[in-house]
C-alpha atoms as a PDB file:
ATOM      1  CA  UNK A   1       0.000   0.000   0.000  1.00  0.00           C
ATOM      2  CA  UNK A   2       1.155   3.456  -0.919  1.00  0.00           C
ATOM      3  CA  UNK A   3       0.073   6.864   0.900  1.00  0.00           C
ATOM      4  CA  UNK A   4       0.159  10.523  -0.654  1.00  0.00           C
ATOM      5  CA  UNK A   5       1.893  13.134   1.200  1.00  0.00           C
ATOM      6  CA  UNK A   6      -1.439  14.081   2.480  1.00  0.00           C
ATOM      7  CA  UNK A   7      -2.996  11.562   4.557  1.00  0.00           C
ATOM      8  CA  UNK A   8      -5.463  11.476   7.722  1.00  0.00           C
ATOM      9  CA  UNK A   9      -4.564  10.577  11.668  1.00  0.00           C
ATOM     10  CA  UNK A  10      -7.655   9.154  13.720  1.00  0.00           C
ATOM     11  CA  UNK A  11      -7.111   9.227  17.169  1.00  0.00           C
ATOM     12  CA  UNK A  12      -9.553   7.262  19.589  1.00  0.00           C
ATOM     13  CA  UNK A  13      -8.878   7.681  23.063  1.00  0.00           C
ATOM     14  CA  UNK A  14     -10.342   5.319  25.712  1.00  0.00           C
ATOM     15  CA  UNK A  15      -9.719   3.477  28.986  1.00  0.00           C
ATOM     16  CA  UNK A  16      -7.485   0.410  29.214  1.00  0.00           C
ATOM     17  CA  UNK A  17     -10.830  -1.482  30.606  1.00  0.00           C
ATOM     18  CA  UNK A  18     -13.207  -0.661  28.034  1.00  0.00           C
ATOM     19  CA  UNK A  19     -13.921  -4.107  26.177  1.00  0.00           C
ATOM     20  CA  UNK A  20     -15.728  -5.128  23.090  1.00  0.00           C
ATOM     21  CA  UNK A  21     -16.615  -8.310  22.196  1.00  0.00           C
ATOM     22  CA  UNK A  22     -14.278 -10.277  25.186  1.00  0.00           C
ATOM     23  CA  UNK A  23     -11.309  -8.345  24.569  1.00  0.00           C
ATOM     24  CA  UNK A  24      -9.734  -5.353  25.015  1.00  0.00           C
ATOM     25  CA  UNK A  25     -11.355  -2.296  22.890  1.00  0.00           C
ATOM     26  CA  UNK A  26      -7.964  -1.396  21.498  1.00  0.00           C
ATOM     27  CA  UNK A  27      -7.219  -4.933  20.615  1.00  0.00           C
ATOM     28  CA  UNK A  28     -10.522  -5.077  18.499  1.00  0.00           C
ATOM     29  CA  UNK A  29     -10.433  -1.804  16.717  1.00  0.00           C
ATOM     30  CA  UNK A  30      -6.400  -1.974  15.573  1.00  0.00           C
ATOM     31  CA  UNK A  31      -7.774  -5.925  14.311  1.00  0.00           C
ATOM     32  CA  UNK A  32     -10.332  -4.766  12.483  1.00  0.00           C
ATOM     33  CA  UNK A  33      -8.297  -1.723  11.381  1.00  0.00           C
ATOM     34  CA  UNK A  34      -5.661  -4.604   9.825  1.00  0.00           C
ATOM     35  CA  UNK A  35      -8.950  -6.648   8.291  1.00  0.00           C
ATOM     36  CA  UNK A  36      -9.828  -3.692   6.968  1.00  0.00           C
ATOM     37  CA  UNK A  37      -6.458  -2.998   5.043  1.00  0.00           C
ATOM     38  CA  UNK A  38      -5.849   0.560   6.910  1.00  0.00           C
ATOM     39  CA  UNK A  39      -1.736   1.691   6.075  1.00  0.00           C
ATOM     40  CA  UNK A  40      -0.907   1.354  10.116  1.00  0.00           C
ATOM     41  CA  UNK A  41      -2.435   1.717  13.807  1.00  0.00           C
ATOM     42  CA  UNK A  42      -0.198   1.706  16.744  1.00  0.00           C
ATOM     43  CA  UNK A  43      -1.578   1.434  20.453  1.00  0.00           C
ATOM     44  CA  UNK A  44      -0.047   3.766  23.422  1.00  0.00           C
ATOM     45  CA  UNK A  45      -0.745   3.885  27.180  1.00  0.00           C
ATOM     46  CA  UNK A  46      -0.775   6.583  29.154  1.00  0.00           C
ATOM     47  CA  UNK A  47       0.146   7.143  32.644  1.00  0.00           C
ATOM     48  CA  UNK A  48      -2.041   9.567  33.449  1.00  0.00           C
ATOM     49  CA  UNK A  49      -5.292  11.603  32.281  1.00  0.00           C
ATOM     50  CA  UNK A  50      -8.777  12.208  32.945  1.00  0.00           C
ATOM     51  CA  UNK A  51     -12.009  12.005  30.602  1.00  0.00           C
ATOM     52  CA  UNK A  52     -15.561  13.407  30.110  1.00  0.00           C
ATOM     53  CA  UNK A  53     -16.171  12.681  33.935  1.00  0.00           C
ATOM     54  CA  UNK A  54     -13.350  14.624  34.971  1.00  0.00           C
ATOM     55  CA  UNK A  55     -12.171  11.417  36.925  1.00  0.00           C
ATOM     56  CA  UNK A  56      -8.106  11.287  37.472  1.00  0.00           C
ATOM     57  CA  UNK A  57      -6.741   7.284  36.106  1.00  0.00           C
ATOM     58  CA  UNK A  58      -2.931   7.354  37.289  1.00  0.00           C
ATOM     59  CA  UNK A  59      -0.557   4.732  37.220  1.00  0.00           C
ATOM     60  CA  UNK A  60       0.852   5.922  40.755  1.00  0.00           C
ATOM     61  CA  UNK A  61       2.557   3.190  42.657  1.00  0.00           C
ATOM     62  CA  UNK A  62       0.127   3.645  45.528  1.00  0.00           C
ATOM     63  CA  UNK A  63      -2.474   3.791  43.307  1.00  0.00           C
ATOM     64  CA  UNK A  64      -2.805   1.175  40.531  1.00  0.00           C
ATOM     65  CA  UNK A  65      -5.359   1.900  37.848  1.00  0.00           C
ATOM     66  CA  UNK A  66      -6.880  -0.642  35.900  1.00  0.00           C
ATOM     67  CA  UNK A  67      -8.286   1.662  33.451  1.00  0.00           C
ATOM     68  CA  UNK A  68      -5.417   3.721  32.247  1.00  0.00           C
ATOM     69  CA  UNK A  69      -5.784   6.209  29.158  1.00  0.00           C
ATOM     70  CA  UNK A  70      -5.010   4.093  26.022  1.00  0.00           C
ATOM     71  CA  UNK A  71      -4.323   6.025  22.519  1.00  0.00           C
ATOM     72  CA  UNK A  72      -5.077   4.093  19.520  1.00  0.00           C
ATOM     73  CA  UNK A  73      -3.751   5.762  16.341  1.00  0.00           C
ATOM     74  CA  UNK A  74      -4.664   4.776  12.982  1.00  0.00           C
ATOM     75  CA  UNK A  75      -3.056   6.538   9.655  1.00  0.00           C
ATOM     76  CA  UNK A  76      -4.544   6.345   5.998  1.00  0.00           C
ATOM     77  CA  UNK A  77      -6.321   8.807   3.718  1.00  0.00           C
ATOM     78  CA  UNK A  78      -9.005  10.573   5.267  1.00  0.00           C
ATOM     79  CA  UNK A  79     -11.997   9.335   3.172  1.00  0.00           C
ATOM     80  CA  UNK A  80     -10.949   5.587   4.318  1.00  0.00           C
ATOM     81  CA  UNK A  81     -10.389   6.918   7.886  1.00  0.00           C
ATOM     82  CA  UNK A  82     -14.389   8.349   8.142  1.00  0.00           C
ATOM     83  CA  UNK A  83     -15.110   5.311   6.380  1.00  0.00           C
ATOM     84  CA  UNK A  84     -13.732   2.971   9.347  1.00  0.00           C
ATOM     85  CA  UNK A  85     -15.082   5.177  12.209  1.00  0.00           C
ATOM     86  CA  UNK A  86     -18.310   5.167  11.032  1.00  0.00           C
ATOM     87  CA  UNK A  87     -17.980   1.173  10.534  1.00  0.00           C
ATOM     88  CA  UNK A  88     -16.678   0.771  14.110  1.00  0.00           C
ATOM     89  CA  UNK A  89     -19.086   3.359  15.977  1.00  0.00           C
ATOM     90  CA  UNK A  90     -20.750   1.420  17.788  1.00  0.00           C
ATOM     91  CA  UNK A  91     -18.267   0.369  19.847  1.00  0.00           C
ATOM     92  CA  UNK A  92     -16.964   3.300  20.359  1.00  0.00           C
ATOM     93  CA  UNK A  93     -20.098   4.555  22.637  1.00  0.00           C
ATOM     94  CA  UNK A  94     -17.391   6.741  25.097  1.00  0.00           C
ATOM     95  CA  UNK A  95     -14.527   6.914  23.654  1.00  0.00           C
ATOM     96  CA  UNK A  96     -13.097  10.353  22.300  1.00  0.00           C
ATOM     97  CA  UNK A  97     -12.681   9.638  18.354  1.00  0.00           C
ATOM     98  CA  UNK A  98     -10.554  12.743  15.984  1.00  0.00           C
ATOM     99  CA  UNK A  99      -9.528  13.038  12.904  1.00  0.00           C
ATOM    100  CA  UNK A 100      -6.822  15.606  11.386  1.00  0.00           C
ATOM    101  CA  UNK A 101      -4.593  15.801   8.567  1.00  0.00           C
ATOM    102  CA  UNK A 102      -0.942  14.867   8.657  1.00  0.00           C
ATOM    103  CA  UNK A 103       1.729  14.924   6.031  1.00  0.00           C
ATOM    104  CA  UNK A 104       3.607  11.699   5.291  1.00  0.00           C
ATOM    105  CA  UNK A 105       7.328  12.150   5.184  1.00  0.00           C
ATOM    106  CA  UNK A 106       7.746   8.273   4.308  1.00  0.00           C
ATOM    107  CA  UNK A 107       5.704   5.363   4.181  1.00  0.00           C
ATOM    108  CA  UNK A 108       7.913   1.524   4.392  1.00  0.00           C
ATOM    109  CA  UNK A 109       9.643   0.610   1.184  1.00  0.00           C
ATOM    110  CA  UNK A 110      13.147  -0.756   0.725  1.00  0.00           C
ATOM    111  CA  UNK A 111      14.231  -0.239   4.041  1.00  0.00           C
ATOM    112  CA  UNK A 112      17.619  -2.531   5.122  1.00  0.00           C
ATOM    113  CA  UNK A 113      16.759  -4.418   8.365  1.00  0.00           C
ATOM    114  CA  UNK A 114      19.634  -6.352   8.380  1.00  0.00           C
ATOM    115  CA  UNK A 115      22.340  -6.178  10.537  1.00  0.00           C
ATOM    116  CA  UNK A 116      25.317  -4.517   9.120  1.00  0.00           C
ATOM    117  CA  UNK A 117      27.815  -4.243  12.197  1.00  0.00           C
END
């Protein structure tokens, strides 16, 4: 798959617990994101925030969270991108979803993993 310069980021923030169908939310969106052919998603946790409740998660030592901020970010062209959230919206019921443009430096090709040293 190739990607113009200009391309689309969606962002869908949620909480480590939120779940859809047995698994983790994140797990199912980035797997239907890949069934779906999308250029790349990548998943990040966060130690800290708070969401439309205003209620602080932390991953304080004192004060283990088991629903931590979690980040998932998916890049293609924008028309796919609306295409998938609208797709996946229902199991997105509170989850903050955005979409903005971004400009792709590089996208894979011929890149030497090997080990040179």
């Amino acid at each position: 798959m190739s990607l113009s310069e200009r391309a689309g980021m969606l962002r869908i923030y949620m909480g480590e617990g939120h779940r859809a169908d047995g698994r983790p939310l994140y797990e199912a969106v980035v797997l239907k994101a890949r069934e779906q052919g999308l250029a790349g998603a990548t998943v990040l946790r966060g130690p800290m925030g708070f969401g439309h409740a205003s209620r602080i998660h932390t991953a304080k030592i004192l004060r283990l969270s088991d629903d931590l901020p979690v980040l998932v970010e998916i890049v293609d062209s924008e028309d796919r991108l609306r295409a998938f959230a609208k797709d996946i919206g229902g199991m997105l019921a509170s989850c903050l979803v955005t979409l903005e443009r971004v400009e792709v430096l590089r996208y894979g090709g011929d890149v030497d993993t090997s080990d040179t040293a």
